[in-house]
N, C-alpha and C. Protein backbone atom coordinates (compact mmCIF):
# COMPACT_ATOMS: atom_id res chain seq x y z
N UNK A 1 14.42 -3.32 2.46
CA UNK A 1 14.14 -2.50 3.62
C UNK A 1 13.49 -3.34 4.73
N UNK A 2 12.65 -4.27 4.83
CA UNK A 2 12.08 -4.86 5.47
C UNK A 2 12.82 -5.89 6.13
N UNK A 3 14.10 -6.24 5.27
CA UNK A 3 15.06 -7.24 6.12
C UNK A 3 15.82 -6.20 7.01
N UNK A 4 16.17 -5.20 6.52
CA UNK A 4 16.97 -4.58 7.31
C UNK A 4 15.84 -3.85 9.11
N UNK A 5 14.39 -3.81 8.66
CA UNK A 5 13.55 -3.82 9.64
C UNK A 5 13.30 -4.96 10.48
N UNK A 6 13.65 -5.96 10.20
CA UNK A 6 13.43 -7.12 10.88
C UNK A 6 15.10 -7.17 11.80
N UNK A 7 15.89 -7.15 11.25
CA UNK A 7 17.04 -7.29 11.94
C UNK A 7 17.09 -6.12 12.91
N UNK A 8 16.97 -4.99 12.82
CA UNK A 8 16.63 -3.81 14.05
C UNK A 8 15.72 -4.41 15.01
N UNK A 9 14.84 -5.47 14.57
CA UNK A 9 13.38 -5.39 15.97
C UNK A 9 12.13 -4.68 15.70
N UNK A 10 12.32 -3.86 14.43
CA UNK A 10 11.40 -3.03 14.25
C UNK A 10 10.18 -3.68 13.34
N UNK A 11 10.41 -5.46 13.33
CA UNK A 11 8.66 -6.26 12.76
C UNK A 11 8.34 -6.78 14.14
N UNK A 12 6.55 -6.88 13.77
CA UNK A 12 5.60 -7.77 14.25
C UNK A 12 5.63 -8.41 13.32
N UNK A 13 5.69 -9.87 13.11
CA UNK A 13 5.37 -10.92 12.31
C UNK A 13 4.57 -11.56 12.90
N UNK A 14 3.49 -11.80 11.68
CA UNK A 14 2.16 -12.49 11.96
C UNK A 14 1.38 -12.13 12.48
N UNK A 15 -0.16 -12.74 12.57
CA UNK A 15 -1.27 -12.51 12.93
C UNK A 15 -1.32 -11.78 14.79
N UNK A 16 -0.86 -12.36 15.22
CA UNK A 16 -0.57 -12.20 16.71
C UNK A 16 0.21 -11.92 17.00
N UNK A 17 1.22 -11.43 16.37
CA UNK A 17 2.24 -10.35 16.73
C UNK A 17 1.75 -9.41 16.40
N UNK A 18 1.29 -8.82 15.05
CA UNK A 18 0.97 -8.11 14.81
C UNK A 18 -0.90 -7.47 15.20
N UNK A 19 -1.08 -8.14 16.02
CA UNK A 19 -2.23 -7.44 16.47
C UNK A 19 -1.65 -7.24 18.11
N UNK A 20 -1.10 -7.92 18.23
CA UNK A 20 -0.28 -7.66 19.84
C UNK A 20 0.78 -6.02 19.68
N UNK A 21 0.98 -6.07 18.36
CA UNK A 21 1.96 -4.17 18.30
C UNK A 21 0.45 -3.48 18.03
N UNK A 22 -0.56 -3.60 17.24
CA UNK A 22 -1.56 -2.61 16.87
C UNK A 22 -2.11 -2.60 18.65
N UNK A 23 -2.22 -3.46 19.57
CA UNK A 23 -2.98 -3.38 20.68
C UNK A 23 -2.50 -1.99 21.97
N UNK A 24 -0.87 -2.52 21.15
CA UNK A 24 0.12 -1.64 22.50
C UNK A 24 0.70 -0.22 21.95
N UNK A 25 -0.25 -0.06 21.01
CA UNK A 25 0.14 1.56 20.33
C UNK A 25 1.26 1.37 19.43
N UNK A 26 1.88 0.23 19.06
CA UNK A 26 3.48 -0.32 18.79
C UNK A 26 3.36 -0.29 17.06
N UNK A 27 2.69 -0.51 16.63
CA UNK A 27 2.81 -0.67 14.96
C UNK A 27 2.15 1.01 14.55
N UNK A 28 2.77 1.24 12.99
CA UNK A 28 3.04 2.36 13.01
C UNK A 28 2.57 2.27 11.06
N UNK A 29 2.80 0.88 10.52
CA UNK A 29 2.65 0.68 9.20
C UNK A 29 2.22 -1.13 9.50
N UNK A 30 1.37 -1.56 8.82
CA UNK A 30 0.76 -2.88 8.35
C UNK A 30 1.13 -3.38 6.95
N UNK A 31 1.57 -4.21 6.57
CA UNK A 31 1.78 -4.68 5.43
C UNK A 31 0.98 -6.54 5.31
N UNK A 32 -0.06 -6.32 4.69
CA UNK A 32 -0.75 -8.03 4.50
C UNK A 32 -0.64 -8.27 3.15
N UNK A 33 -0.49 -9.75 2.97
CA UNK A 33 -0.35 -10.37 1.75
C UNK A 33 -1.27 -10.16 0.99
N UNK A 34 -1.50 -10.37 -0.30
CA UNK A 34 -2.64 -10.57 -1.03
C UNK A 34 -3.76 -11.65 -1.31
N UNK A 35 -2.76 -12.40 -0.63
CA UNK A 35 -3.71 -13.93 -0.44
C UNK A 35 -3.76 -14.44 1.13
N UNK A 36 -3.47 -13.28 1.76
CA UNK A 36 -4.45 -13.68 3.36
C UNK A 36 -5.73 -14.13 3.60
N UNK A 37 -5.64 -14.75 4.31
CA UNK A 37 -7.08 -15.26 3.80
C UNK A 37 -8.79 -14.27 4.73
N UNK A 38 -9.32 -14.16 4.34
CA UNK A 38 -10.59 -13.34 4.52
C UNK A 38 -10.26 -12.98 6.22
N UNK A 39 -10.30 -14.31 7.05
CA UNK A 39 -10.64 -13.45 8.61
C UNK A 39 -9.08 -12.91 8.78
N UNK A 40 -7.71 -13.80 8.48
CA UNK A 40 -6.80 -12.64 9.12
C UNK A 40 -7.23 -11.21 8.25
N UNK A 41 -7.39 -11.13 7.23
CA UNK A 41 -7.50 -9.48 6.51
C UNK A 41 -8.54 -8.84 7.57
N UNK A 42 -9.92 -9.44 7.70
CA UNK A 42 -10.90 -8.73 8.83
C UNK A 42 -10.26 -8.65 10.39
N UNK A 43 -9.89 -9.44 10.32
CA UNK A 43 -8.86 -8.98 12.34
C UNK A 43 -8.09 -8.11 11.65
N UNK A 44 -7.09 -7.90 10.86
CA UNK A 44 -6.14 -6.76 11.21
C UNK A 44 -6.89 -5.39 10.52
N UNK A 45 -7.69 -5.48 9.54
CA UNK A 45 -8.51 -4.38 9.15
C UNK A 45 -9.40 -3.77 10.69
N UNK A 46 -10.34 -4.36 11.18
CA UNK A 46 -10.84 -4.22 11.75
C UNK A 46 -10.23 -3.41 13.29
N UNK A 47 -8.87 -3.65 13.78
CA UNK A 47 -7.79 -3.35 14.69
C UNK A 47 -7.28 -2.25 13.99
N UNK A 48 -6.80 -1.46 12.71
CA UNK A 48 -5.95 -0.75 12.42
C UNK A 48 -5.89 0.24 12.65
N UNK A 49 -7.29 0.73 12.14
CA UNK A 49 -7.88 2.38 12.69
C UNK A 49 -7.35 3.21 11.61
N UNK A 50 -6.43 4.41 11.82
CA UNK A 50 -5.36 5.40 10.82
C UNK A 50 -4.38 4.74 10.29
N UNK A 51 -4.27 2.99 10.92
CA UNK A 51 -1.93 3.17 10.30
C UNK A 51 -2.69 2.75 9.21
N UNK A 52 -1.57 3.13 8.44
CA UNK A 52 -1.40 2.78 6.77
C UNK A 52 -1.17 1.14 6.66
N UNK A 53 -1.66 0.98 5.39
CA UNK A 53 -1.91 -0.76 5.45
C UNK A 53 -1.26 -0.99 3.93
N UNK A 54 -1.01 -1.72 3.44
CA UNK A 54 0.05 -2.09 2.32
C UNK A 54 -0.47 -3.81 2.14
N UNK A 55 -0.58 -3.55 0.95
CA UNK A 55 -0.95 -5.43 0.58
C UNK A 55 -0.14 -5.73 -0.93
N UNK A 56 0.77 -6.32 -0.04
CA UNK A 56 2.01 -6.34 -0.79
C UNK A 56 1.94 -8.33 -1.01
N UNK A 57 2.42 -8.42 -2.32
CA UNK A 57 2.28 -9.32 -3.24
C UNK A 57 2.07 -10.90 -2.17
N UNK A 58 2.50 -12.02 -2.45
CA UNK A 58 1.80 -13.11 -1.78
C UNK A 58 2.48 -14.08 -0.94
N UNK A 59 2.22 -14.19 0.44
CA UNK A 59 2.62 -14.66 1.73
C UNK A 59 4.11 -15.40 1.37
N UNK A 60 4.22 -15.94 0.34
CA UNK A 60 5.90 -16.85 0.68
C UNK A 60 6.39 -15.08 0.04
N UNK A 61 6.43 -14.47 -0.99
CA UNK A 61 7.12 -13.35 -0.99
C UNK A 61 7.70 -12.50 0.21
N UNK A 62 6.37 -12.21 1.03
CA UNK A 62 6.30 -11.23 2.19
C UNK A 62 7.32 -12.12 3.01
N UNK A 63 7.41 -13.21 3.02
CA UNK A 63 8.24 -13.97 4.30
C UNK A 63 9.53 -14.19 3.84
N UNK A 64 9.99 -14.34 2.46
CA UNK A 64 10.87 -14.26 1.77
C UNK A 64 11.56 -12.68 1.92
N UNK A 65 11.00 -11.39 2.04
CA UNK A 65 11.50 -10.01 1.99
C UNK A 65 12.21 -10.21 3.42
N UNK A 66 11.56 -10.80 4.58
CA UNK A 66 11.99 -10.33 5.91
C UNK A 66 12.82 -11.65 5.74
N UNK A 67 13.37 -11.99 4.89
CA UNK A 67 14.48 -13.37 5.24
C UNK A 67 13.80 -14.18 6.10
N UNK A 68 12.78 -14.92 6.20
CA UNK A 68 11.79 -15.63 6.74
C UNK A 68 11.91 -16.84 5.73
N UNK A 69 11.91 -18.37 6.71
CA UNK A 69 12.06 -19.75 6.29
C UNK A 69 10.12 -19.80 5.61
N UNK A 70 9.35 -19.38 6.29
CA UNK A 70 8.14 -19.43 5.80
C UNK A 70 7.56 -18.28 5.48
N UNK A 71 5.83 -19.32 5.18
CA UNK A 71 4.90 -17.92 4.57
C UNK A 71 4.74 -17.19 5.60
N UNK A 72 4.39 -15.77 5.14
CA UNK A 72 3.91 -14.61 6.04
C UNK A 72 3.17 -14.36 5.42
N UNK A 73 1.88 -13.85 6.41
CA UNK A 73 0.55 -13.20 5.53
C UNK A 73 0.59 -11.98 6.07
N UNK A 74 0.90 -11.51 7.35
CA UNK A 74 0.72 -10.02 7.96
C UNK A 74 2.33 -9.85 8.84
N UNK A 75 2.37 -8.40 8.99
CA UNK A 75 3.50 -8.00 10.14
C UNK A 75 3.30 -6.31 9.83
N UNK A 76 3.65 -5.90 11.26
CA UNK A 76 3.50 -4.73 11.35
C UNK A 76 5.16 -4.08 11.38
N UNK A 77 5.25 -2.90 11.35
CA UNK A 77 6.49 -2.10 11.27
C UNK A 77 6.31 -1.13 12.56
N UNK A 78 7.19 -1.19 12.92
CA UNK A 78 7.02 -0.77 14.50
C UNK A 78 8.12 0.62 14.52
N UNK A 79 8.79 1.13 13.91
CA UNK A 79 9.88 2.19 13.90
C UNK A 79 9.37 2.85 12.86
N UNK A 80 9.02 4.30 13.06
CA UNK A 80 8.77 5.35 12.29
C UNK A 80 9.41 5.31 10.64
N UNK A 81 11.06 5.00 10.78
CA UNK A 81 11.72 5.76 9.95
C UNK A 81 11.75 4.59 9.10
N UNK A 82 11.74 3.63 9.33
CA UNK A 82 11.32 2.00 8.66
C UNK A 82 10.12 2.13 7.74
N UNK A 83 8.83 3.01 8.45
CA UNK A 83 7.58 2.35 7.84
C UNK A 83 7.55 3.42 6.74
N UNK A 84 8.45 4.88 6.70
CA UNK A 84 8.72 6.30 5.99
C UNK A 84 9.18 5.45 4.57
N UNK A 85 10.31 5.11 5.02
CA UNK A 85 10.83 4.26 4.19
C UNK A 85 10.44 3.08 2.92
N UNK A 86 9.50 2.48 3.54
CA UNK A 86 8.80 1.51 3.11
C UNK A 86 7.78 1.76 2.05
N UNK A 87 7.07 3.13 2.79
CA UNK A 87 6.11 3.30 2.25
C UNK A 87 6.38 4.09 0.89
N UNK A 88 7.38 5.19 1.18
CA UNK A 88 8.05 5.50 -0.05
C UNK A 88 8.16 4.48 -1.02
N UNK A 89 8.61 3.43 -1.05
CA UNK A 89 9.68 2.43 -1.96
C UNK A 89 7.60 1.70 -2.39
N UNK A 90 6.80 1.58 -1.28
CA UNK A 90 5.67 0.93 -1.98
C UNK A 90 4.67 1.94 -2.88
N UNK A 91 4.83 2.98 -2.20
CA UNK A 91 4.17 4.48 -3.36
C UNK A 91 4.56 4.62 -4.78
N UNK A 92 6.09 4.25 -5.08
CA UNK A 92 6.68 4.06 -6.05
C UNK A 92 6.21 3.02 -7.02
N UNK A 93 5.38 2.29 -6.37
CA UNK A 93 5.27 1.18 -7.20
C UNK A 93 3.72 0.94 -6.93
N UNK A 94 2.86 1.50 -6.48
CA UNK A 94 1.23 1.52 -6.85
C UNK A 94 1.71 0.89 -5.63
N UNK A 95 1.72 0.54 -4.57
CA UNK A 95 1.44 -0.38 -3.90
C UNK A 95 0.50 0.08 -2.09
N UNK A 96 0.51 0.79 -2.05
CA UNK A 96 -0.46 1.43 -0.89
C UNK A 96 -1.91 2.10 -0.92
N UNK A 97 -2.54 1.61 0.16
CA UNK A 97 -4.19 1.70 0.30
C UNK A 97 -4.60 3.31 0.31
């Protein structure tokens, strides 16, 4: 699901993308690695407010899901029916805060 969200337009990838969609009302779901390291987890915790946050298994995985050459530690989901989606498939599997 997340590749198919990335190919729509519908990720923020990374630290500064993804606080650049939480800034502009634009992210809608957060997903951070498990091994982010302490301050990105406190910047995007600290920015999130209500969206739902997901800490889904560890940065080469997360960058590996969105067909990404590298690690990813954070990206936001920016399309409603993407983050519905997502979150379903991570509920299924213990995976949401």
């Amino acid at each position: 699901m997340l590749g198919f969200a990335r190919r729509a337009g519908a990720l923020a990838v990374g630290t500064g993308a993804t606080i650049g969609a939480l800034e502009k009302g634009k992210a809608v779901l957060l997903l951070v690695s498990q091994d982010a390291s302490p301050r990105t987890w406190e910047k995007i915790n600290a920015q999130r407010g209500e969206i739902p946050l997901v800490r889904y298994g560890r940065k080469e995985e997360l960058g590996k899901e969105i067909g990404w050459s590298g690690d990813v530690a954070v990206l936001a989901v920016t399309q409603a029916h993407f983050a519905q989606n997502i979150l379903r498939l991570t509920e299924r599997k213990g995976l949401g805060e």
